[in-house]
C-alpha atoms as a PDB file:
ATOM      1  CA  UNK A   1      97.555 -92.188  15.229  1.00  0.00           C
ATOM      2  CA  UNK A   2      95.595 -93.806  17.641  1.00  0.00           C
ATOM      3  CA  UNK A   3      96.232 -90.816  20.520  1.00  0.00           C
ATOM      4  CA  UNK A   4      95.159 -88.456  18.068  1.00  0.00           C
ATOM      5  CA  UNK A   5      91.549 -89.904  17.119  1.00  0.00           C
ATOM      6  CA  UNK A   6      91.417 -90.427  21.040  1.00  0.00           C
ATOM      7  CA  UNK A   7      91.893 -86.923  21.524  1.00  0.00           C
ATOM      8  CA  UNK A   8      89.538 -85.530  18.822  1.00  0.00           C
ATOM      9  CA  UNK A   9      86.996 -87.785  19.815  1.00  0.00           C
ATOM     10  CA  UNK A  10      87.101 -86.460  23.262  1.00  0.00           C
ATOM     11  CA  UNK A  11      87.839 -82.607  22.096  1.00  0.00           C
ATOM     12  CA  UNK A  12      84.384 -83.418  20.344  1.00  0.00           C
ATOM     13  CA  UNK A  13      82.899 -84.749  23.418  1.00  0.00           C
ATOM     14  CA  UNK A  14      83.491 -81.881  25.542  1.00  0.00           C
ATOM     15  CA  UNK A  15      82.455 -79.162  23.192  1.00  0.00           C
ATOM     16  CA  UNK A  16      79.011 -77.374  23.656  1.00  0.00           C
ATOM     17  CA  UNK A  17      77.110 -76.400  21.598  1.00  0.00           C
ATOM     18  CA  UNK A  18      74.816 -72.882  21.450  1.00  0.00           C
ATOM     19  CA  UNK A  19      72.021 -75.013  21.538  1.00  0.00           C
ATOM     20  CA  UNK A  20      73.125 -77.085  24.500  1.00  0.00           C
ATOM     21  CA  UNK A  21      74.309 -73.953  26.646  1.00  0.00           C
ATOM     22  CA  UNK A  22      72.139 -72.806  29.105  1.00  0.00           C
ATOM     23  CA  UNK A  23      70.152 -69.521  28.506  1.00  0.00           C
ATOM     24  CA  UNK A  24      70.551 -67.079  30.708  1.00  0.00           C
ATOM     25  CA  UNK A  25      67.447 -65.230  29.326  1.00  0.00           C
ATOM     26  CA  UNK A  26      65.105 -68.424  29.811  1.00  0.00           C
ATOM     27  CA  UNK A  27      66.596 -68.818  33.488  1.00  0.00           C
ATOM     28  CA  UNK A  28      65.551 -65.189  33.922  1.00  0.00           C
ATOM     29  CA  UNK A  29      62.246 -65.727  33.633  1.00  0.00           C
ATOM     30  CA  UNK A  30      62.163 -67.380  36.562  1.00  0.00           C
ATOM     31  CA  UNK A  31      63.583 -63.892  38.481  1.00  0.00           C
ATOM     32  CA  UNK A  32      61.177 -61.558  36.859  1.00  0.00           C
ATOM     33  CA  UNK A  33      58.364 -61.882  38.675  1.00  0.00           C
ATOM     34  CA  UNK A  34      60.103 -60.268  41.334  1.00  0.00           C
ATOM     35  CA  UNK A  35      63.152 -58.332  40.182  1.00  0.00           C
ATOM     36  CA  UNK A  36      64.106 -55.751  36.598  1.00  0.00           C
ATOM     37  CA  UNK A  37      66.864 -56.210  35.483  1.00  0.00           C
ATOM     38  CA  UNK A  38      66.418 -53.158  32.771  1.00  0.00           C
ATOM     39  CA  UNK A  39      64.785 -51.256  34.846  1.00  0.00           C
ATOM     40  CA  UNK A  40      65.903 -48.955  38.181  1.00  0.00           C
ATOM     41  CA  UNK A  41      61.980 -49.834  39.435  1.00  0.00           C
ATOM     42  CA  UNK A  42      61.781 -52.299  42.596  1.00  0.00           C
ATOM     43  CA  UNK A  43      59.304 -55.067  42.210  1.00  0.00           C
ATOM     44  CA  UNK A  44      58.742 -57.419  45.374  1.00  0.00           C
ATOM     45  CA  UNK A  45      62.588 -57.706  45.441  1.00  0.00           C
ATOM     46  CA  UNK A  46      65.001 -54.583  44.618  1.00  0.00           C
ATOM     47  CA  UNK A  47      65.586 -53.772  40.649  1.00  0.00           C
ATOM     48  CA  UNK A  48      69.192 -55.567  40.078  1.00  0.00           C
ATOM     49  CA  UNK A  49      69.961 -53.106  37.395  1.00  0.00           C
ATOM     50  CA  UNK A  50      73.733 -52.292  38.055  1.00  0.00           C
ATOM     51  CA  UNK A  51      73.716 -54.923  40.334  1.00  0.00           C
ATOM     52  CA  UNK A  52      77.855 -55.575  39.731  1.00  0.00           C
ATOM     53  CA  UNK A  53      79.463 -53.517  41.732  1.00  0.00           C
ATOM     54  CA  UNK A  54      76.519 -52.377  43.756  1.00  0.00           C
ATOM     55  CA  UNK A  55      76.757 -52.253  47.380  1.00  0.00           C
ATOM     56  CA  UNK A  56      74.445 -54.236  49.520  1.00  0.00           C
ATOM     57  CA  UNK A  57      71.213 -52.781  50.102  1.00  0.00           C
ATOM     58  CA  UNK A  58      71.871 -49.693  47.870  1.00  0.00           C
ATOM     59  CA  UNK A  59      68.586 -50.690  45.453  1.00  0.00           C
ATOM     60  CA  UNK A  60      67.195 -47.240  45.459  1.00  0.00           C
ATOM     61  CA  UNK A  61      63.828 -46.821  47.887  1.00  0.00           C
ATOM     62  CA  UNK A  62      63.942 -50.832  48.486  1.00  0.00           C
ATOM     63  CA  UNK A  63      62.507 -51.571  51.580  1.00  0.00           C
ATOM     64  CA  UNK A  64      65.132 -54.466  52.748  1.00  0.00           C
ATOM     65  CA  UNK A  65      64.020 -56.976  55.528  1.00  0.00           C
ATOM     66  CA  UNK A  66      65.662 -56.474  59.000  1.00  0.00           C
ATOM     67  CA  UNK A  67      67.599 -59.093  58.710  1.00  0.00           C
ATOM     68  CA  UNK A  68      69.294 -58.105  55.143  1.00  0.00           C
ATOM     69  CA  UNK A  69      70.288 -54.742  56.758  1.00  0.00           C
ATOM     70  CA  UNK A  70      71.842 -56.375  59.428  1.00  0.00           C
ATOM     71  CA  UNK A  71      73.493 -58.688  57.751  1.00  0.00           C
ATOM     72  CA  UNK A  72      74.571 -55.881  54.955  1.00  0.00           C
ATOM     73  CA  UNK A  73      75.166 -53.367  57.743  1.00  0.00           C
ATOM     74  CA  UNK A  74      77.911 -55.950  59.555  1.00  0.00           C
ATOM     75  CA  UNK A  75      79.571 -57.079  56.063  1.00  0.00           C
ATOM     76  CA  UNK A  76      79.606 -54.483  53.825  1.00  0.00           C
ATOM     77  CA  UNK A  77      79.730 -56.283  51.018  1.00  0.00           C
ATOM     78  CA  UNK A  78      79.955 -55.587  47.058  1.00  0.00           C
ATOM     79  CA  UNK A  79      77.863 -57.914  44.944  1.00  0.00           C
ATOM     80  CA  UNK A  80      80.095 -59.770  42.585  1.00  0.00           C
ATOM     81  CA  UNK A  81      79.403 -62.999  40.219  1.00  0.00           C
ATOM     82  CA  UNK A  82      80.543 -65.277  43.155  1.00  0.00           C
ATOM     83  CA  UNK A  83      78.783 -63.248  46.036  1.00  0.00           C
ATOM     84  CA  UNK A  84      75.845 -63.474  43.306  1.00  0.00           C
ATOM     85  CA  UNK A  85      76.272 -67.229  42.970  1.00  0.00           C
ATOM     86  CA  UNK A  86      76.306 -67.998  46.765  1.00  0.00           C
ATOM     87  CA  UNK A  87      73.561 -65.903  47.571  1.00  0.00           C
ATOM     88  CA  UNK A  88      71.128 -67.113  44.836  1.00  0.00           C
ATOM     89  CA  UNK A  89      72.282 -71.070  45.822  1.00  0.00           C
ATOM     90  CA  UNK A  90      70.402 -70.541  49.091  1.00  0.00           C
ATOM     91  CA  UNK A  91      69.362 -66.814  50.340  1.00  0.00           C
ATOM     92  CA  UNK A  92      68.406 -67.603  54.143  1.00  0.00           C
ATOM     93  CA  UNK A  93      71.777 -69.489  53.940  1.00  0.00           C
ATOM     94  CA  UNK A  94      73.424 -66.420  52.869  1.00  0.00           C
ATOM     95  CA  UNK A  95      72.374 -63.938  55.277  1.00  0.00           C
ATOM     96  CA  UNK A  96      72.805 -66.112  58.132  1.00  0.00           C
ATOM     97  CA  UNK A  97      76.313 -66.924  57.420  1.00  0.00           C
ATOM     98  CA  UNK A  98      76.539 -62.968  57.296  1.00  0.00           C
ATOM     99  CA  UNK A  99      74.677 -62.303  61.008  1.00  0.00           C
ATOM    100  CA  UNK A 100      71.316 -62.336  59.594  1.00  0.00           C
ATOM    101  CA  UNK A 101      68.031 -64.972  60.637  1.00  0.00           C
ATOM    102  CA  UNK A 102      66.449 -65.385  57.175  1.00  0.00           C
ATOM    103  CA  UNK A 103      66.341 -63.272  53.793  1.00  0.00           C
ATOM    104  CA  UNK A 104      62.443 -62.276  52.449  1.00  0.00           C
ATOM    105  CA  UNK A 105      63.651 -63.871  49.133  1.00  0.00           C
ATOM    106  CA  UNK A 106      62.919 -67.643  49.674  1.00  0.00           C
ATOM    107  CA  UNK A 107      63.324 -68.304  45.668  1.00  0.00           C
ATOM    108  CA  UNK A 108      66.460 -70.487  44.901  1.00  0.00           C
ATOM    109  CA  UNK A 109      68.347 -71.511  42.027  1.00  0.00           C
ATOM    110  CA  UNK A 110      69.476 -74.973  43.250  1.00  0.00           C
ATOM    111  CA  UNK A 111      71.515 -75.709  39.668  1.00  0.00           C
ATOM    112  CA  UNK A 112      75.036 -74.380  38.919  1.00  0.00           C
ATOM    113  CA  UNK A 113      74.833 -74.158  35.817  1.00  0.00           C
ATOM    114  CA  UNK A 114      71.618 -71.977  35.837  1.00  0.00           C
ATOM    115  CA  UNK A 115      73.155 -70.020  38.622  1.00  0.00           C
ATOM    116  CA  UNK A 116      76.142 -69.216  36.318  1.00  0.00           C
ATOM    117  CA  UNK A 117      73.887 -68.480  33.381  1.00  0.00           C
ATOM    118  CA  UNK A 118      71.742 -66.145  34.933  1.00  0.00           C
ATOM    119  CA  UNK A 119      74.698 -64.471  36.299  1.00  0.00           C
ATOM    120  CA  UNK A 120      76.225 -63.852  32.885  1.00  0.00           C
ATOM    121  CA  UNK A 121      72.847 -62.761  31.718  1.00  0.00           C
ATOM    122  CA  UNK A 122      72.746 -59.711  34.026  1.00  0.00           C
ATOM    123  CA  UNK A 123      76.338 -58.893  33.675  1.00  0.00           C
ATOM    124  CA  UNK A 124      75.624 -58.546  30.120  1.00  0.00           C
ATOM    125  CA  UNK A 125      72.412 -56.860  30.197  1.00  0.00           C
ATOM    126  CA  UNK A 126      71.704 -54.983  33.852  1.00  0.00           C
ATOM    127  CA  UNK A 127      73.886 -52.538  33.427  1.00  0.00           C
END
Protein backbone atom coordinates (compact mmCIF):
# COMPACT_ATOMS: atom_id res chain seq x y z
CA UNK A 1 0.00 0.00 0.00
CA UNK A 2 2.68 2.07 0.91
CA UNK A 3 4.36 1.99 -2.94
CA UNK A 4 1.17 2.98 -4.18
CA UNK A 5 0.53 6.34 -2.09
CA UNK A 6 4.37 6.85 -2.93
CA UNK A 7 3.62 6.72 -6.42
CA UNK A 8 0.44 8.87 -6.52
CA UNK A 9 1.98 11.32 -4.47
CA UNK A 10 4.74 11.69 -6.89
CA UNK A 11 2.35 11.15 -10.18
CA UNK A 12 0.75 14.32 -8.43
CA UNK A 13 3.98 16.01 -8.07
CA UNK A 14 5.00 15.89 -11.53
CA UNK A 15 1.78 16.88 -13.15
CA UNK A 16 1.34 20.49 -14.58
CA UNK A 17 -1.06 22.23 -14.57
CA UNK A 18 -2.60 24.78 -17.54
CA UNK A 19 -1.97 27.38 -15.27
CA UNK A 20 1.60 26.44 -14.47
CA UNK A 21 2.59 25.75 -18.26
CA UNK A 22 4.33 28.26 -19.92
CA UNK A 23 2.48 30.43 -22.56
CA UNK A 24 3.71 30.47 -25.63
CA UNK A 25 1.54 33.55 -26.53
CA UNK A 26 2.95 35.66 -23.45
CA UNK A 27 6.63 34.55 -24.51
CA UNK A 28 5.68 35.93 -27.92
CA UNK A 29 5.36 39.13 -26.94
CA UNK A 30 8.67 39.39 -26.39
CA UNK A 31 9.34 38.47 -30.46
CA UNK A 32 6.84 40.87 -31.81
CA UNK A 33 8.44 43.83 -31.81
CA UNK A 34 10.49 42.52 -34.42
CA UNK A 35 8.95 39.54 -36.18
CA UNK A 36 4.77 38.42 -37.48
CA UNK A 37 4.09 35.53 -36.98
CA UNK A 38 0.45 35.93 -38.85
CA UNK A 39 1.61 37.93 -41.15
CA UNK A 40 4.00 37.36 -44.56
CA UNK A 41 5.19 41.31 -43.72
CA UNK A 42 8.99 41.65 -42.48
CA UNK A 43 9.42 43.84 -39.48
CA UNK A 44 13.16 44.54 -38.30
CA UNK A 45 13.60 40.71 -38.50
CA UNK A 46 11.91 38.49 -41.40
CA UNK A 47 7.96 37.55 -40.87
CA UNK A 48 8.32 33.77 -39.42
CA UNK A 49 5.01 32.92 -40.88
CA UNK A 50 5.61 29.32 -42.30
CA UNK A 51 8.66 29.37 -40.62
CA UNK A 52 8.63 25.15 -40.28
CA UNK A 53 9.89 23.94 -43.06
CA UNK A 54 11.17 27.16 -44.48
CA UNK A 55 14.52 27.33 -45.86
CA UNK A 56 17.05 29.68 -44.48
CA UNK A 57 16.85 33.07 -45.67
CA UNK A 58 13.73 32.43 -47.86
CA UNK A 59 11.59 35.34 -45.73
CA UNK A 60 10.28 37.01 -48.79
CA UNK A 61 12.16 40.64 -49.63
CA UNK A 62 14.13 40.26 -46.10
CA UNK A 63 17.18 41.95 -46.31
CA UNK A 64 19.47 39.24 -44.31
CA UNK A 65 22.87 40.43 -42.79
CA UNK A 66 26.05 39.22 -44.63
CA UNK A 67 26.84 37.06 -42.30
CA UNK A 68 23.29 35.07 -42.20
CA UNK A 69 23.69 34.54 -46.00
CA UNK A 70 26.86 33.15 -45.57
CA UNK A 71 26.23 31.15 -43.03
CA UNK A 72 22.71 30.01 -44.81
CA UNK A 73 24.48 29.92 -48.18
CA UNK A 74 27.27 27.19 -46.70
CA UNK A 75 24.53 25.07 -44.65
CA UNK A 76 21.53 25.01 -46.31
CA UNK A 77 19.55 24.44 -43.68
CA UNK A 78 15.62 23.85 -43.01
CA UNK A 79 14.31 25.51 -39.88
CA UNK A 80 12.92 22.89 -37.59
CA UNK A 81 11.79 23.06 -33.69
CA UNK A 82 15.42 22.06 -32.70
CA UNK A 83 17.27 24.27 -35.38
CA UNK A 84 14.59 26.87 -33.90
CA UNK A 85 15.62 26.11 -30.33
CA UNK A 86 19.44 26.42 -30.91
CA UNK A 87 19.26 29.40 -32.83
CA UNK A 88 16.95 31.41 -30.49
CA UNK A 89 19.34 30.05 -27.26
CA UNK A 90 22.07 32.31 -28.66
CA UNK A 91 21.86 33.78 -32.44
CA UNK A 92 25.62 35.07 -32.90
CA UNK A 93 26.33 31.55 -31.45
CA UNK A 94 24.37 30.06 -34.14
CA UNK A 95 25.68 31.56 -37.16
CA UNK A 96 29.14 31.26 -36.15
CA UNK A 97 29.01 27.64 -35.55
CA UNK A 98 27.52 27.73 -39.23
CA UNK A 99 30.62 30.03 -40.90
CA UNK A 100 29.07 33.20 -40.00
CA UNK A 101 30.73 36.35 -37.53
CA UNK A 102 27.53 37.52 -35.78
CA UNK A 103 23.62 37.43 -36.58
CA UNK A 104 21.74 41.23 -36.61
CA UNK A 105 19.29 39.55 -34.13
CA UNK A 106 21.06 40.02 -30.71
CA UNK A 107 17.58 39.14 -28.77
CA UNK A 108 17.86 35.77 -26.83
CA UNK A 109 15.67 33.51 -25.11
CA UNK A 110 18.11 32.24 -22.43
CA UNK A 111 15.17 29.77 -20.75
CA UNK A 112 14.25 26.31 -22.13
CA UNK A 113 11.27 26.20 -21.26
CA UNK A 114 10.29 29.57 -22.93
CA UNK A 115 12.31 28.50 -25.89
CA UNK A 116 10.10 25.36 -26.19
CA UNK A 117 6.93 27.34 -25.62
CA UNK A 118 7.41 29.82 -28.08
CA UNK A 119 8.31 27.18 -30.45
CA UNK A 120 5.02 25.35 -30.03
CA UNK A 121 3.30 28.66 -30.27
CA UNK A 122 4.38 29.26 -33.89
CA UNK A 123 4.02 25.73 -34.94
CA UNK A 124 0.53 26.08 -33.97
CA UNK A 125 -0.22 29.41 -35.20
CA UNK A 126 2.48 30.66 -38.12
CA UNK A 127 1.39 28.65 -40.51
Amino acid sequence: MFKWIFMAVALVGITVTPAQAIDGAKVWKKCKACHNYNKARNKSGPSLQGIMGRKCGAAIKFKYGKDYKKACAANAWTWDAALLDEYIADPKQFIKARGGKRSKMAFRLKKPDNRKAVIKFLTDNAK
